[in-house]
Protein backbone atom coordinates (compact mmCIF):
# COMPACT_ATOMS: atom_id res chain seq x y z
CA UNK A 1 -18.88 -31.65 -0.87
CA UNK A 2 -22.64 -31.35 -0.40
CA UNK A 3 -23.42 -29.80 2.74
CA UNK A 4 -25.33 -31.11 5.85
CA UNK A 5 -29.07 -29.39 6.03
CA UNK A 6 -28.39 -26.75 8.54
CA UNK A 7 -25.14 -26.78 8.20
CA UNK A 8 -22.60 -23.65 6.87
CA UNK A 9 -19.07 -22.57 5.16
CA UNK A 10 -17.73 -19.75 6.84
CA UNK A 11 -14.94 -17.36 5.60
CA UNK A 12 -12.69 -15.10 7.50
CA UNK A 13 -9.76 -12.90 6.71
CA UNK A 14 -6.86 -10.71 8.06
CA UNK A 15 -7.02 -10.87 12.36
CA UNK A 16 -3.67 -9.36 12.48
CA UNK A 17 -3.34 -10.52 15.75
CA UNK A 18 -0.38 -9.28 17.97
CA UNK A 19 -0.74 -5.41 16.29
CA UNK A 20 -0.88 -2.59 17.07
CA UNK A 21 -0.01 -3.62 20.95
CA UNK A 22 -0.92 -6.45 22.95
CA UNK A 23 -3.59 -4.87 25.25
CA UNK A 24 -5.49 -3.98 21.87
CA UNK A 25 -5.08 -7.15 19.99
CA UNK A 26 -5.87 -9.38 23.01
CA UNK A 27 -9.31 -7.41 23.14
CA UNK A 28 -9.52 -8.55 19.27
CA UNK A 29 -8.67 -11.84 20.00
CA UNK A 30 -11.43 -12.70 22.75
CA UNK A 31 -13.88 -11.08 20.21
CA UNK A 32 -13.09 -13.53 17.41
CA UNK A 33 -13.14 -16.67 19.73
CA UNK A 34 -16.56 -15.50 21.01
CA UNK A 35 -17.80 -15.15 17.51
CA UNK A 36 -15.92 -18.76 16.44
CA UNK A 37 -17.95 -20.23 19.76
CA UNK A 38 -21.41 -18.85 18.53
CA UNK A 39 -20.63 -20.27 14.86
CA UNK A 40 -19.80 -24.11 16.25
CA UNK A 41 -22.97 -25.54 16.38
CA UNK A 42 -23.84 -24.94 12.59
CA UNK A 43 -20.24 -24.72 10.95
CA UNK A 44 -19.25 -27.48 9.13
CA UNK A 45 -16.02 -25.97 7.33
CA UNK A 46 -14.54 -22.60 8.44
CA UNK A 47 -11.75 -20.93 6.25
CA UNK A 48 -9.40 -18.68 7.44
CA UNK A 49 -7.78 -17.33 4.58
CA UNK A 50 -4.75 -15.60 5.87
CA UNK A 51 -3.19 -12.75 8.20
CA UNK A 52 -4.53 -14.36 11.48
CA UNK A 53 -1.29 -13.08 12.70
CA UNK A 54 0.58 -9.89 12.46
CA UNK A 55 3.34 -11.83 12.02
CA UNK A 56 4.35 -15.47 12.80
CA UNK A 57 7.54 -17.30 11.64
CA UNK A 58 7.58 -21.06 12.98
CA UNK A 59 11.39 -21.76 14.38
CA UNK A 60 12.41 -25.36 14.34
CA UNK A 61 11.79 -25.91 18.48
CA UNK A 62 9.79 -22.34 18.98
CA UNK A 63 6.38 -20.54 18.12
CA UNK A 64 5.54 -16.55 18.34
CA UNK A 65 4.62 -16.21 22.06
CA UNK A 66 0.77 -15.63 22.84
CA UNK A 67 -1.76 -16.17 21.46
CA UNK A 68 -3.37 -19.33 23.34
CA UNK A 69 -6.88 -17.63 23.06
CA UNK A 70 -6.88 -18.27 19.72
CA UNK A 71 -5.16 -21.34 18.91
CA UNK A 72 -7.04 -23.15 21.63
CA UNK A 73 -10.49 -22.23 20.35
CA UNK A 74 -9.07 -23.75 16.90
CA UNK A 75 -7.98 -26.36 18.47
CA UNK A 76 -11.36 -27.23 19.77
CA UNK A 77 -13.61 -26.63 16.90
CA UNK A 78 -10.94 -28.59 15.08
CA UNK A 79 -11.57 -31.65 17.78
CA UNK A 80 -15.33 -31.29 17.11
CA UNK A 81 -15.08 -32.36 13.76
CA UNK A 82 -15.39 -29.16 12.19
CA UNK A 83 -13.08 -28.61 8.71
CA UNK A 84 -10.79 -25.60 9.22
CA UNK A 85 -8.44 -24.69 6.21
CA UNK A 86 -6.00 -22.08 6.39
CA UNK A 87 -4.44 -19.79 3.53
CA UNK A 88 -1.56 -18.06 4.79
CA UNK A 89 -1.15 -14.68 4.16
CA UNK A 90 1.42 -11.93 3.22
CA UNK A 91 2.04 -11.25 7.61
CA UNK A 92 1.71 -14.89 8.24
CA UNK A 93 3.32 -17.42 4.89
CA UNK A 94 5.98 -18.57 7.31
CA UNK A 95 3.92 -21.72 8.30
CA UNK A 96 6.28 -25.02 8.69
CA UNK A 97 4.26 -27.62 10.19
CA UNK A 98 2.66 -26.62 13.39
CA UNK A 99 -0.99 -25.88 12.35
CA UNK A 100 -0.94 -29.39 10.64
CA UNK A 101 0.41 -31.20 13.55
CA UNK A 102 -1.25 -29.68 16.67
CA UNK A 103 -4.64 -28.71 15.51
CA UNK A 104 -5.10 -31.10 12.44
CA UNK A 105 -5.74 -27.91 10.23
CA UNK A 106 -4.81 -27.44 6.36
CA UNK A 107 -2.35 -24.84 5.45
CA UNK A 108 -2.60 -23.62 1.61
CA UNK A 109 0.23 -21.42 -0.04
CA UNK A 110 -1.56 -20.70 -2.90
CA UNK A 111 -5.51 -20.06 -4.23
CA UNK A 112 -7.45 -23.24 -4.12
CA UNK A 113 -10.34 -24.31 -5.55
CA UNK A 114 -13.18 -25.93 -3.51
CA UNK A 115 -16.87 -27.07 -4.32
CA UNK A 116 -19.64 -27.13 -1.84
CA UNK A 117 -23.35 -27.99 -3.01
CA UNK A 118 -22.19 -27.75 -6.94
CA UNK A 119 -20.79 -23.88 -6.56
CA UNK A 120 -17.30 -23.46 -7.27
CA UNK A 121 -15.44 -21.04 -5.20
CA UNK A 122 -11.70 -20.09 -5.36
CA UNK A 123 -10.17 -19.07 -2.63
CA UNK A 124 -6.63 -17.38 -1.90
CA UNK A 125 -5.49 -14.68 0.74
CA UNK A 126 -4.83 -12.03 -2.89
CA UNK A 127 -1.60 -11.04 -1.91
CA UNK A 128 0.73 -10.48 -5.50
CA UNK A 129 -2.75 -11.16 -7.60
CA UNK A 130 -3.41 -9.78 -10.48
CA UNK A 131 -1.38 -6.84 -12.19
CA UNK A 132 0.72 -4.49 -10.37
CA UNK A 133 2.23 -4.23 -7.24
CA UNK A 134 5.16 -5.13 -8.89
CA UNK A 135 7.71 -4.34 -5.52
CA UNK A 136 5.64 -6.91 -2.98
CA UNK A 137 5.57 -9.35 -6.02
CA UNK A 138 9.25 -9.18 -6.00
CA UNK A 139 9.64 -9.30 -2.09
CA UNK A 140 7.29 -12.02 -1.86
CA UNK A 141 9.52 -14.02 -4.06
CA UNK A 142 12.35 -13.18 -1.43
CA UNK A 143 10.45 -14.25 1.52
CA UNK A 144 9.34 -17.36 0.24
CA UNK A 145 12.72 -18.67 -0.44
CA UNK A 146 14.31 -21.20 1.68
CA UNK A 147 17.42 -19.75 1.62
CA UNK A 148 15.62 -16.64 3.28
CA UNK A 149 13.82 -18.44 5.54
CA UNK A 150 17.15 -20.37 6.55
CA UNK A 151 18.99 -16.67 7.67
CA UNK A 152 16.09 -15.73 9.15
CA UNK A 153 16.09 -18.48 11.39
CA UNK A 154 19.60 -18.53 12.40
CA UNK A 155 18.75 -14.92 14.16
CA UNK A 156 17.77 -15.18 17.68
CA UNK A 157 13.79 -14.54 17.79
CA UNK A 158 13.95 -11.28 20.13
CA UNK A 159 15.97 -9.96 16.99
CA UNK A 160 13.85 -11.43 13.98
CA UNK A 161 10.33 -10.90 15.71
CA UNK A 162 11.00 -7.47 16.86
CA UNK A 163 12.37 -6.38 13.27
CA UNK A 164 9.40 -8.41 11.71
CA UNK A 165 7.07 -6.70 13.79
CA UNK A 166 8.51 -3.16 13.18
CA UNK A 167 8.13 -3.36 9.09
CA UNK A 168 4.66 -5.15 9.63
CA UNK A 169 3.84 -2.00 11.00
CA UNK A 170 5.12 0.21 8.63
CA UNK A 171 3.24 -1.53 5.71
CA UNK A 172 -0.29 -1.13 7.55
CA UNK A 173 0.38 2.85 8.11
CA UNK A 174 1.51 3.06 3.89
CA UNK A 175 -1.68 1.76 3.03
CA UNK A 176 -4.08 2.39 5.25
CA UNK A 177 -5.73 5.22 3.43
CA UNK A 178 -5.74 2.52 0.14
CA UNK A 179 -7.47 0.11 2.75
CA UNK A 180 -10.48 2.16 3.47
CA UNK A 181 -11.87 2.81 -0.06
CA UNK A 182 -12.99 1.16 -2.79
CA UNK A 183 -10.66 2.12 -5.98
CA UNK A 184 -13.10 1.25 -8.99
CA UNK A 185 -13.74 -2.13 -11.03
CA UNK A 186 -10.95 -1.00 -13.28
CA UNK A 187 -8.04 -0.34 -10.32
CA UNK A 188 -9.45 -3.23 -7.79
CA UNK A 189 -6.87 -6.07 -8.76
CA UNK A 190 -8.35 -8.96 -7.20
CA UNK A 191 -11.44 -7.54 -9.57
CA UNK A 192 -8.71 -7.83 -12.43
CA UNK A 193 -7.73 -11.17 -11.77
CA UNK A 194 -11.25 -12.84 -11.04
CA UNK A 195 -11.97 -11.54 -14.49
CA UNK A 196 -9.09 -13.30 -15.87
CA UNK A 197 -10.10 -16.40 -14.29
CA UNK A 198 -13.36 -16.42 -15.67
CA UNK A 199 -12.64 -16.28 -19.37
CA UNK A 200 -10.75 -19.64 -19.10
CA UNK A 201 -12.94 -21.53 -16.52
CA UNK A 202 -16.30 -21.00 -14.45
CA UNK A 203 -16.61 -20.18 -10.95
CA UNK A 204 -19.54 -19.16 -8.97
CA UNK A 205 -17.54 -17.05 -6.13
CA UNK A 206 -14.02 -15.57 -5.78
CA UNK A 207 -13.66 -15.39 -2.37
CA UNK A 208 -10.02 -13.15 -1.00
CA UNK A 209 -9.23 -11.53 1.78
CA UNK A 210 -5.75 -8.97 2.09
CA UNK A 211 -8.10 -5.84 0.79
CA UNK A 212 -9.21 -5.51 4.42
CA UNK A 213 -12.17 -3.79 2.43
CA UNK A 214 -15.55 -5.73 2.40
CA UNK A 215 -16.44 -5.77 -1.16
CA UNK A 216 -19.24 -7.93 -2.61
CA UNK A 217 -18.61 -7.24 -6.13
CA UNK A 218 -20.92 -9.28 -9.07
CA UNK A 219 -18.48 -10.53 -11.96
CA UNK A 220 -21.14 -11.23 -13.99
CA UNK A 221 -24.73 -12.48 -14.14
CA UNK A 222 -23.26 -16.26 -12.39
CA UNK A 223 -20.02 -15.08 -10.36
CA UNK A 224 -19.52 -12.59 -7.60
CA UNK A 225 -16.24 -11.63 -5.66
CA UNK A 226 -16.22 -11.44 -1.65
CA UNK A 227 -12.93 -9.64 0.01
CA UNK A 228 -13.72 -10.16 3.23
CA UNK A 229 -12.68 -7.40 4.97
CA UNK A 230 -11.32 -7.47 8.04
CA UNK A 231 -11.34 -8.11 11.99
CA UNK A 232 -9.57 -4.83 12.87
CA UNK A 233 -12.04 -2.29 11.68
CA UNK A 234 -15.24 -4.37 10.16
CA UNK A 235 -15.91 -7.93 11.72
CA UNK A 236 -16.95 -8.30 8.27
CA UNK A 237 -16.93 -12.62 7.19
CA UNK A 238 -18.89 -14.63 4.15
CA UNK A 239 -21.27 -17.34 4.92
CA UNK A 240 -22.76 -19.94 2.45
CA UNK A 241 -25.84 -21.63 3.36
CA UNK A 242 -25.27 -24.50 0.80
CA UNK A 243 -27.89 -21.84 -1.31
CA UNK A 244 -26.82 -18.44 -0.83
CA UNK A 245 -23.84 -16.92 0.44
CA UNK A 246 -23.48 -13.25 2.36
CA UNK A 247 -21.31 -11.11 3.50
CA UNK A 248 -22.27 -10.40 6.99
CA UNK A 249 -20.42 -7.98 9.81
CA UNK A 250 -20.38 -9.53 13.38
CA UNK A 251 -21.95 -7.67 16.05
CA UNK A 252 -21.65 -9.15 19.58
């Protein structure tokens, strides 16, 4: 895709919308549709590569409650023309249809590569990436069955959602502390992988989210890798000019 003069790729990760409490996360919320109304007039694609929600499983006749902020701003951006893709995450890989159908917006499972202007870029959420982590790997595997999915479903949601939302919490206060520093080329496993990557084929930018650490991290003397932080703590998103691309924070 060559890009418009004028016009940009944005990417943003990990919203975690609905935690820690409502109050807090509707405060969030209005702060990422204000910065996805100042970015409309030059976006032409915006990724959102996973964890918009805290948690979100898509029953058959029934979404998560809330959210309307959020969806509807997507919903219009979406109606203006603008390309929104979405990776889902490790809080949010329960998509089944809705994003597609009401606000004409990709959902990706897995990394995907994408070319704007002649760069390459792969992009992925991160989640079970790379080596270790050898216990999500193995619960991801769970989750992501159908047969899962299916007994989840049969639960009423008051049950499943409030259980969800209790272990979603859990995992952010285990890792926090890992959140909030950068571990060293040699223990960063998205660093790992994009090395991996790169001895078979070529890309120009690795771009992940999940860390919920901005790192802008240079591979080698022709590929970099973006996390992209995170709305909870940073504001922190990637933009590519169709030339450059930064990592920016948002400030209102």
């Amino acid at each position: 895709m060559q890009l418009i003069p004028g016009k940009k790729v944005y990417f943003l990760s990990d919203f975690h919308l609905g935690a820690p409490d409502h109050a807090s996360s509707l405060v969030r919320e209005k702060r990422i549709v204000k910065f996805l109304d100042s970015i409309k007039n030059d976006a032409s694609v915006i990724f959102i590569v996973g964890d918009l929600f805290d948690f979100w499983y898509e029953y058959k006749t029934v979404v998560p409650k809330g959210f309307v902020r959020i969806l509807g701003k997507l919903a219009e951006l979406s109606d203006a023309g603008i390309v929104i893709h979405f990776f889902v995450g490790n809080h949010d890989m329960w998509m089944k249809g809705y994003f597609e159908l009401e606000l004409n917006i990709k959902v990706f499972h897995h990394p995907e590569i994408f070319e704007f202007n002649d760069k390459k870029f792969l992009v992925g959420h991160g989640d079970g990436l790379g080596p270790g982590d050898h216990r999500y790997k193995m619960l991801k595997k769970i989750f992501r069955n159908k047969f899962s999915q299916w007994i989840f479903g049969i639960w009423h949601p008051r049950t499943g959602i409030g259980m969800a939302n209790y272990f979603s919490r859990k995992s952010r206060a285990a890792t926090g502390q890992y959140d909030e520093q950068f571990l060293g080329e040699g223990k960063e496993w998205l660093i790992i992988y994009s090395r991996e990557k790169l001895q078979k084929e070529h890309y120009d930018y690795f771009i992940f989210g999940h860390r919920h650490f901005p790192i802008d991290f240079r591979l080698n003397d022709e590929s970099r890798y973006i996390n992209l932080g995170d709305w909870i703590k940073y504001f922190s998103y990637a933009v590519f000019d169709g030339i450059n691309l930064e990592l920016k924070y948002y400030k209102d």
